[in-house]
N, C-alpha and C. Protein backbone atom coordinates (compact mmCIF):
# COMPACT_ATOMS: atom_id res chain seq x y z
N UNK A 1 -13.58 -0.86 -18.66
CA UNK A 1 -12.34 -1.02 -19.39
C UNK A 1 -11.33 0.03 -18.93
N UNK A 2 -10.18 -0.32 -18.69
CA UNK A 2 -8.83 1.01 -18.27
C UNK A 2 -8.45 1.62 -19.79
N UNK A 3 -8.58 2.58 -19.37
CA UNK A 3 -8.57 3.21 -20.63
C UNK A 3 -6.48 3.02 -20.79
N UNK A 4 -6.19 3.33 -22.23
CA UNK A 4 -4.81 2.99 -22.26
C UNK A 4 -3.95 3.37 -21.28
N UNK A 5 -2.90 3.08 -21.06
CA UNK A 5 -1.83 3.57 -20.42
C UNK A 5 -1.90 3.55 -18.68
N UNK A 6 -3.39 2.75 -18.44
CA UNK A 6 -3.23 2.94 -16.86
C UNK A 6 -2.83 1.30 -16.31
N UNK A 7 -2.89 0.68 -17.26
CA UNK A 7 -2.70 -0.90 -16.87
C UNK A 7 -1.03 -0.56 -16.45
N UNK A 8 -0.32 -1.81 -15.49
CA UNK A 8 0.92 -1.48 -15.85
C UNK A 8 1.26 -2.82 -16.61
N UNK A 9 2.45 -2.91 -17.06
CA UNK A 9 3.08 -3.58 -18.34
C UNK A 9 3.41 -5.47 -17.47
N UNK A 10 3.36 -4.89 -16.47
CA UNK A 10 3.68 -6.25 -15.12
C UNK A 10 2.61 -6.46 -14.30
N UNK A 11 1.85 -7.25 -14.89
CA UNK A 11 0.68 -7.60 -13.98
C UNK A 11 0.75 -7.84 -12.80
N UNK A 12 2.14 -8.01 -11.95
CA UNK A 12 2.42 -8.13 -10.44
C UNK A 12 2.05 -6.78 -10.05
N UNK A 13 2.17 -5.87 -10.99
CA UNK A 13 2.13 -4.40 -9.79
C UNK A 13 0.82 -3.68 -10.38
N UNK A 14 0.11 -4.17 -10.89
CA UNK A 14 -1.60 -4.44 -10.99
C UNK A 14 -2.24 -4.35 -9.31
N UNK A 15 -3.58 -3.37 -9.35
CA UNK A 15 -4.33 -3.46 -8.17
C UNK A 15 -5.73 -3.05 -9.07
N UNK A 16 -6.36 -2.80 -7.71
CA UNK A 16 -7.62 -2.23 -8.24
C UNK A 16 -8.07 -1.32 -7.06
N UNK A 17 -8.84 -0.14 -7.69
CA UNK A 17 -9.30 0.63 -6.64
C UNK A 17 -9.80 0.14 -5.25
N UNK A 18 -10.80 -0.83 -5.48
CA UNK A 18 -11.19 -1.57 -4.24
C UNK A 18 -10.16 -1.98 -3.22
N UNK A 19 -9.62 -2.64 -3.98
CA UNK A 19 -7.75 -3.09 -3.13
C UNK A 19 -7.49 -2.35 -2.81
N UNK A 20 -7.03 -1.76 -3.26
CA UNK A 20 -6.14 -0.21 -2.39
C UNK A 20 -6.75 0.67 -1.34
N UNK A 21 -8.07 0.53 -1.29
CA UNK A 21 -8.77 0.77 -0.15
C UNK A 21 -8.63 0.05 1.17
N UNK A 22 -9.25 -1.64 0.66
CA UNK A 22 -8.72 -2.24 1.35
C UNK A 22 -7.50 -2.10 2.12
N UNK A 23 -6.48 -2.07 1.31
CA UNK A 23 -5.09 -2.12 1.96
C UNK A 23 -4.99 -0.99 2.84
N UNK A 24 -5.43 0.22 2.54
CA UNK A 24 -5.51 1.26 3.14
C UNK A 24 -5.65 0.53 4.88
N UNK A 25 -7.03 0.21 4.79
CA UNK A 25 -7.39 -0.20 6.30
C UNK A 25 -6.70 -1.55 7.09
N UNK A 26 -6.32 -2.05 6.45
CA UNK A 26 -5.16 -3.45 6.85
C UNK A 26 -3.69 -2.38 7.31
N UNK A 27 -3.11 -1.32 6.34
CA UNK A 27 -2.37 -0.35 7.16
C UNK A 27 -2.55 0.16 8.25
N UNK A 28 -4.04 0.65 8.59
CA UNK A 28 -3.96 1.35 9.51
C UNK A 28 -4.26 0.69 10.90
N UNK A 29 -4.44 -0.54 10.79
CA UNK A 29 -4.56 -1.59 11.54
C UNK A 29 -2.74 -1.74 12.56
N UNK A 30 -2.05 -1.58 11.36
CA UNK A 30 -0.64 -1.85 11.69
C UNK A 30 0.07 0.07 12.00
N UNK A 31 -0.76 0.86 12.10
CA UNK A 31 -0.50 2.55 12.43
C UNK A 31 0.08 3.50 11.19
N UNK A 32 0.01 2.56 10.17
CA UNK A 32 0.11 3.25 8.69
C UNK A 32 -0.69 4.11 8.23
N UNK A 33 -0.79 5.34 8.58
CA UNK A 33 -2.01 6.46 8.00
C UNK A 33 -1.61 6.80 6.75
N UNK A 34 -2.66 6.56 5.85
CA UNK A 34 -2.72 6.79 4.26
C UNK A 34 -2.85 7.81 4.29
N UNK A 35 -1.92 9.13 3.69
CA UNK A 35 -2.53 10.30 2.99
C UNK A 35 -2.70 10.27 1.85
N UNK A 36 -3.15 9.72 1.13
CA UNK A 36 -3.72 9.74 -0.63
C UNK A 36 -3.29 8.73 -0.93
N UNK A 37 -4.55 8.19 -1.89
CA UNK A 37 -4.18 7.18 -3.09
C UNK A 37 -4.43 7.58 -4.44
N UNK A 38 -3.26 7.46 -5.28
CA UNK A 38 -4.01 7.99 -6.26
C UNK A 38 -3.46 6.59 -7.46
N UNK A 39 -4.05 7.23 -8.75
CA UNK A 39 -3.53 6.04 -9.82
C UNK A 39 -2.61 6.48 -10.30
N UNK A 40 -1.72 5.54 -10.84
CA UNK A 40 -0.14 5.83 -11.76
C UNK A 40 -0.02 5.75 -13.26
N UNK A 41 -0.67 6.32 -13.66
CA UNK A 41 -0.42 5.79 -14.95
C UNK A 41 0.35 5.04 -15.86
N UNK A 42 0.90 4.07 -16.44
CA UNK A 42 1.98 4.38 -17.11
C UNK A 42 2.13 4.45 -18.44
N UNK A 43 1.56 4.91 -19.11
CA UNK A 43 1.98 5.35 -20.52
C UNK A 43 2.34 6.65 -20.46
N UNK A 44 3.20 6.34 -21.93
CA UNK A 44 3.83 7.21 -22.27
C UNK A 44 3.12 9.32 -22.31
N UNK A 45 3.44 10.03 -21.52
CA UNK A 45 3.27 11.33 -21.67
C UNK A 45 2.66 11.67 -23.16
N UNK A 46 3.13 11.33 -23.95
CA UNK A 46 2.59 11.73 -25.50
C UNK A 46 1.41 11.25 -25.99
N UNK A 47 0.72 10.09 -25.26
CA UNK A 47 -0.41 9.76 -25.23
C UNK A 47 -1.47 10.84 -24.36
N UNK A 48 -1.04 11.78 -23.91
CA UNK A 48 -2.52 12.50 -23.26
C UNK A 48 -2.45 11.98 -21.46
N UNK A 49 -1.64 11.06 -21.47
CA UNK A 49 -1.50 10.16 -20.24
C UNK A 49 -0.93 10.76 -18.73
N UNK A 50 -1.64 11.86 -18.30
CA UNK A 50 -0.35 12.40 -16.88
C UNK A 50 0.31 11.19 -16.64
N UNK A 51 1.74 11.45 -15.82
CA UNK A 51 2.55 9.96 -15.84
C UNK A 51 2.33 9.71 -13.91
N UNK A 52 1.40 10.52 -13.05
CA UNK A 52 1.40 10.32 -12.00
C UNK A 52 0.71 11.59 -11.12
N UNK A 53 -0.46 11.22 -10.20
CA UNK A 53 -0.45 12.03 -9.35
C UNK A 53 -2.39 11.87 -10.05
N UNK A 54 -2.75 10.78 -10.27
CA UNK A 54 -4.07 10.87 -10.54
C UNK A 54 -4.95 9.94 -9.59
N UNK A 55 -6.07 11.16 -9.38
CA UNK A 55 -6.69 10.90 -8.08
C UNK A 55 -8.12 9.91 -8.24
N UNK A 56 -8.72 9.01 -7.62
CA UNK A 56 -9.39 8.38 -7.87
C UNK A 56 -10.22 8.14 -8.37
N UNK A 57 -10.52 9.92 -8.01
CA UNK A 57 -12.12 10.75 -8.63
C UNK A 57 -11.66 11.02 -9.89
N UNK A 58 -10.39 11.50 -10.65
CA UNK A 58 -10.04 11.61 -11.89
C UNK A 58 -10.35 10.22 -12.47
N UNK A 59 -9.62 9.29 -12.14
CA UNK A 59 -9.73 8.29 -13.09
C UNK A 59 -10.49 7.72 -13.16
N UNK A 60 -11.55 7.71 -12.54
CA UNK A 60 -12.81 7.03 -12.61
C UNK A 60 -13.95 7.70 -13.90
N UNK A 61 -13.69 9.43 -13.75
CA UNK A 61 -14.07 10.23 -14.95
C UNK A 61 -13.89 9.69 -15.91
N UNK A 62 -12.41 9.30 -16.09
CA UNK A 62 -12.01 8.67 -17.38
C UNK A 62 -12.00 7.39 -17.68
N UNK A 63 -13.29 6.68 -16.83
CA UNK A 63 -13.73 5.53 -17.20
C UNK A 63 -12.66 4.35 -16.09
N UNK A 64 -12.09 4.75 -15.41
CA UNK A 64 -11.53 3.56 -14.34
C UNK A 64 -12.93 2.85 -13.55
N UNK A 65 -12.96 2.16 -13.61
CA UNK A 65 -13.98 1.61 -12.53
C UNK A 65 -13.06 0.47 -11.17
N UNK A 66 -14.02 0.30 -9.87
CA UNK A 66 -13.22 -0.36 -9.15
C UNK A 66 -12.77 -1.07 -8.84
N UNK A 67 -13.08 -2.47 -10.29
CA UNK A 67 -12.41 -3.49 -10.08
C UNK A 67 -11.46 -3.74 -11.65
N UNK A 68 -11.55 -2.26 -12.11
CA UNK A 68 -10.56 -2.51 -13.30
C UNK A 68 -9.12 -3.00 -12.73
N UNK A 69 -8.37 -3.36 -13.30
CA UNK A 69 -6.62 -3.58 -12.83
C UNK A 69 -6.15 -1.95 -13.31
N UNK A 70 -5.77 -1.57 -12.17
CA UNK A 70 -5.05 -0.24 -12.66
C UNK A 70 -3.41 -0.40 -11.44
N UNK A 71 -2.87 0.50 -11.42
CA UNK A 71 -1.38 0.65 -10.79
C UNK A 71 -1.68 1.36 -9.96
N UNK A 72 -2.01 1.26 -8.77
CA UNK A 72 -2.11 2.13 -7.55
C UNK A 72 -0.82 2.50 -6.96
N UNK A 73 -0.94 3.85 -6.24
CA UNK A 73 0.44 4.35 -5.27
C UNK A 73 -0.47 5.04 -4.01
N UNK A 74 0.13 4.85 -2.91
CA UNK A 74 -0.28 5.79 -2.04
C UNK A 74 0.76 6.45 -1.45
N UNK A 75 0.35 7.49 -0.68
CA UNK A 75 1.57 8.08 0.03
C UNK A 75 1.40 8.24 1.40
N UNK A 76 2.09 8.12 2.23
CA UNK A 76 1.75 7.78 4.10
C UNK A 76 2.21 8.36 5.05
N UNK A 77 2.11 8.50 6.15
CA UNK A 77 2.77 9.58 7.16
C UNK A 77 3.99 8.98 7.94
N UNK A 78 4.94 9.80 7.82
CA UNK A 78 6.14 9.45 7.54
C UNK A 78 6.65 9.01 6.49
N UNK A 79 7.26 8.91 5.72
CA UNK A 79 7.17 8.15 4.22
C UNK A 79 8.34 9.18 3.51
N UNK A 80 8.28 10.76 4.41
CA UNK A 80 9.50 11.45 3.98
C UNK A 80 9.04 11.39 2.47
N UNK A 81 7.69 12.03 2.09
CA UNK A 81 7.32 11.87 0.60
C UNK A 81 7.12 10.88 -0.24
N UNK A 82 7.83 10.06 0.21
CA UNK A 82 8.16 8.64 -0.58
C UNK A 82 6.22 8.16 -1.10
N UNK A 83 6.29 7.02 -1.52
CA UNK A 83 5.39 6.61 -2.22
C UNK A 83 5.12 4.89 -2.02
N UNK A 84 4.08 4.30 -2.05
CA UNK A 84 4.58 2.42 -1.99
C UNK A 84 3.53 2.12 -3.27
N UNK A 85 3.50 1.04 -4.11
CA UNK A 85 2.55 0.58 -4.92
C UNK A 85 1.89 -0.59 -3.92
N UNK A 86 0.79 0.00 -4.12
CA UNK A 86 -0.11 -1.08 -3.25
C UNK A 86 -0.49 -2.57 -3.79
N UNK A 87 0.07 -2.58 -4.96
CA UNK A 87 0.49 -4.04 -5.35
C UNK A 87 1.60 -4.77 -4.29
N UNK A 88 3.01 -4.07 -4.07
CA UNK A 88 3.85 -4.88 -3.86
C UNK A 88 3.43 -4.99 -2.27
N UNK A 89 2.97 -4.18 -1.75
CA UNK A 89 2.60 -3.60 -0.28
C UNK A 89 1.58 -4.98 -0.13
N UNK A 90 0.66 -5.32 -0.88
CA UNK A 90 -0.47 -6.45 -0.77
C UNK A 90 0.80 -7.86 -0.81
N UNK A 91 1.40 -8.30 -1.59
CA UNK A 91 2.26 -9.26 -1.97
C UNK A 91 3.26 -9.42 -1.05
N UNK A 92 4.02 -8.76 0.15
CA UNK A 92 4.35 -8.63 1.53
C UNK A 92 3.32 -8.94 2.50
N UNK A 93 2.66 -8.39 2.62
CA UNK A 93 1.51 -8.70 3.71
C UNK A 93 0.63 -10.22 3.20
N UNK A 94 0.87 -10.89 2.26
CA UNK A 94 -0.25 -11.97 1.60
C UNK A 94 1.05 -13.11 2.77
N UNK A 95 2.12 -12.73 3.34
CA UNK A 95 2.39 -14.17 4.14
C UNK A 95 2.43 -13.91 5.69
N UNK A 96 1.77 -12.92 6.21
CA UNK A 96 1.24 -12.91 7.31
C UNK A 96 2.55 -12.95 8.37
N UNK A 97 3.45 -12.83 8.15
CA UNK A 97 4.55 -13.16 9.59
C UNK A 97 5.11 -12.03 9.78
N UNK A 98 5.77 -12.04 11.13
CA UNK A 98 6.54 -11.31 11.50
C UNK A 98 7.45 -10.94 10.90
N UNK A 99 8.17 -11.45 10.32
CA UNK A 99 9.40 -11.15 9.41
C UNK A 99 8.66 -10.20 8.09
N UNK A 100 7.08 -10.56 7.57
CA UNK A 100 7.05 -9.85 6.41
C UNK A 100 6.83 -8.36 6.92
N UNK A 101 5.96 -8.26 7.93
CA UNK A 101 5.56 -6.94 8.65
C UNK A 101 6.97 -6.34 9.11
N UNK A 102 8.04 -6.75 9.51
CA UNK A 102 9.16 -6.03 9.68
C UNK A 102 9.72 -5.46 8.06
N UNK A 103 9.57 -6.67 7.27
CA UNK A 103 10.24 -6.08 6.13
C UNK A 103 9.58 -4.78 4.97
N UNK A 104 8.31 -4.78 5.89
CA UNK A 104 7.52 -4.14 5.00
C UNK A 104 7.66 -2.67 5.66
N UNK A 105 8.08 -2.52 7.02
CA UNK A 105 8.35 -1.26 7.98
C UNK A 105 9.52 -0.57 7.16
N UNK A 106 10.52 -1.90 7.34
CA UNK A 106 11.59 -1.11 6.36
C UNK A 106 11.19 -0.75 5.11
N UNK A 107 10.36 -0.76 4.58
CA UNK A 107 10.56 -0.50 3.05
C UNK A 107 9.73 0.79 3.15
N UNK A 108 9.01 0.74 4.03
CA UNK A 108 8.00 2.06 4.44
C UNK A 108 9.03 3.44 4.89
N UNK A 109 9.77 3.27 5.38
CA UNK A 109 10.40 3.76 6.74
C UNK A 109 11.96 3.19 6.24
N UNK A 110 12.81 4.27 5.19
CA UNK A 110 14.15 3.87 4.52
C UNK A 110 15.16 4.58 5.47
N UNK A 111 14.33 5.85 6.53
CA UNK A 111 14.83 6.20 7.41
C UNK A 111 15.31 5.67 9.09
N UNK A 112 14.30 4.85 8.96
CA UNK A 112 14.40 3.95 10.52
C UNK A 112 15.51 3.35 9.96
N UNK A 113 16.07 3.07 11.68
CA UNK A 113 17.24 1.81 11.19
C UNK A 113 16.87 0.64 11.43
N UNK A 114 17.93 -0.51 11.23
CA UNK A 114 16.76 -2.18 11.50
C UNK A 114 16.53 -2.28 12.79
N UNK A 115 16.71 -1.57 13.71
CA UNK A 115 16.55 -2.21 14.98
C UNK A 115 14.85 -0.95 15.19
N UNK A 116 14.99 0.24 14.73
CA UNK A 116 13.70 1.08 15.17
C UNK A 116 12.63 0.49 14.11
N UNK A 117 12.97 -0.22 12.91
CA UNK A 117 11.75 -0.83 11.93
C UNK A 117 11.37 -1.97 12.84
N UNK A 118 12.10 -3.36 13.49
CA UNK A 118 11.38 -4.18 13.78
C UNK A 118 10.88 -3.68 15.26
N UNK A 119 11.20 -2.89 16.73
CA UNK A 119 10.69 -2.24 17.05
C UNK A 119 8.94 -1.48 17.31
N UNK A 120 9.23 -0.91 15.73
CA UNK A 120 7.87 -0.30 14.91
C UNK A 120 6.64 -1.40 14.69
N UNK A 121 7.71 -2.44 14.20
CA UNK A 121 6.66 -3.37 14.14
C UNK A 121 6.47 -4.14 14.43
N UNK A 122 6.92 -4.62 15.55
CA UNK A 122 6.02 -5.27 16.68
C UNK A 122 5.42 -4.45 17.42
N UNK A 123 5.99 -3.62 17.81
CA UNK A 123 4.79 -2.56 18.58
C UNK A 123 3.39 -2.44 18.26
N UNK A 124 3.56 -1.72 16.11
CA UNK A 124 2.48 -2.22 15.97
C UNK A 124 1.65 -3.83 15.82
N UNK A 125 2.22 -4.55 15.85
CA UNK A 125 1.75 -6.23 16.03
C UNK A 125 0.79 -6.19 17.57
N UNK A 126 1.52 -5.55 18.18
CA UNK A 126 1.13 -5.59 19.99
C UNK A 126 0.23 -5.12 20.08
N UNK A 127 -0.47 -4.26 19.16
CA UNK A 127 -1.16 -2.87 19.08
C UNK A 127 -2.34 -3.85 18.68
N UNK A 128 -2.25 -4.58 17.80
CA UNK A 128 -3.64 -5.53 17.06
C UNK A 128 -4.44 -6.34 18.49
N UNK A 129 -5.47 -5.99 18.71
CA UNK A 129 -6.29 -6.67 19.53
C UNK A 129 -6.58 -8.33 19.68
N UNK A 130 -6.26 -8.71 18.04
CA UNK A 130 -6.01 -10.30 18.46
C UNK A 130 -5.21 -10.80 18.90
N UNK A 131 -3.72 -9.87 18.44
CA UNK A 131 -2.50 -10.15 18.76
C UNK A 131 -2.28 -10.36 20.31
N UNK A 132 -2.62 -8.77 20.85
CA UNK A 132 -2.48 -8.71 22.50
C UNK A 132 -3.61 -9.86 23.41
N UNK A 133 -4.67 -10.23 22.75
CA UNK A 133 -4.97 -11.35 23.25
C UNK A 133 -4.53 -13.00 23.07
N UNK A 134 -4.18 -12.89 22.09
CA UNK A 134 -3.21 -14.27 22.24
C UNK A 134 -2.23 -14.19 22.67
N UNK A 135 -1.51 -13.16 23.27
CA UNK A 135 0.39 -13.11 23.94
C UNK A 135 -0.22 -12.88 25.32
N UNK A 136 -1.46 -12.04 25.81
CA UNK A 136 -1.99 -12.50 27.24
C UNK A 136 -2.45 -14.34 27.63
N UNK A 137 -3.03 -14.66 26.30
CA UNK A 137 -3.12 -16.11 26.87
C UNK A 137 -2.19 -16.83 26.86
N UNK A 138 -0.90 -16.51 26.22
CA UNK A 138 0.35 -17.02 25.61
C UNK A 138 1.41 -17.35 27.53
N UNK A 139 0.94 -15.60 27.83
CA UNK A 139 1.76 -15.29 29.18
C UNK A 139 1.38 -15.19 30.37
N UNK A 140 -0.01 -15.30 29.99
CA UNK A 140 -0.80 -15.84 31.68
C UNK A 140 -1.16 -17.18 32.33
């Protein structure tokens, strides 16, 4: 059971520990290095609730398990601090195209401009071993 305040109020931006692992390695597939995932809480501070910055091994203490629905965030290299919920990060990547992997660079990367995000990501596209074998059979 999630104990109060870790569900979020929008079941779209719902994950689960397992997921966010997952996603972790589907990033790094595309050159996204995860530095931390942790959980987000969101209830209210006056509940006992930190409002952010809780680590996996915490919330699991407090009864998270890994297929509860909790609000995941991670934070990534380059990211300029920034943060993504690995909900919306899964819900971009669930249509597989080029266009979502560009749009998802930008949202990663508020610093690239549009021409160094799509760039980024095709490069990394090129980088995927199935990829570079179907654009060799594509071009040979």
């Amino acid at each position: 059971m999630v104990p109060q305040g870790f569900a979020a109020p929008n079941a779209a931006l719902n994950s689960t520990i397992n997921r966010g692992i997952a996603l972790t390695k589907k990033l790094a597939l595309l050159g996204v290095v995860v530095t931390g995932l942790d959980i987000n809480p969101v209830g209210a501070a006056d509940m006992g609730v930190p409002m952010s910055g809780v680590t996996i091994a915490q919330a699991q203490a407090l009864g998270v398990g890994p297929d509860d629905l909790v609000h995941l965030l991670f934070g990534y290299v380059g990211g300029q601090g920034n943060q993504a919920e690995v909900a919306v990060i899964e819900q971009i990547l669930e249509t597989v195209t080029v266009n979502a992997i560009i749009a998802l660079f930008n949202g990663l990367f508020p610093g690239l401009s549009a021409a160094q995000s799509e760039s980024r990501a095709l490069t990394a596209l090129a980088n995927l071993p199935t990829v570079a074998t179907a654009l060799q059979a594509t071009f040979s």
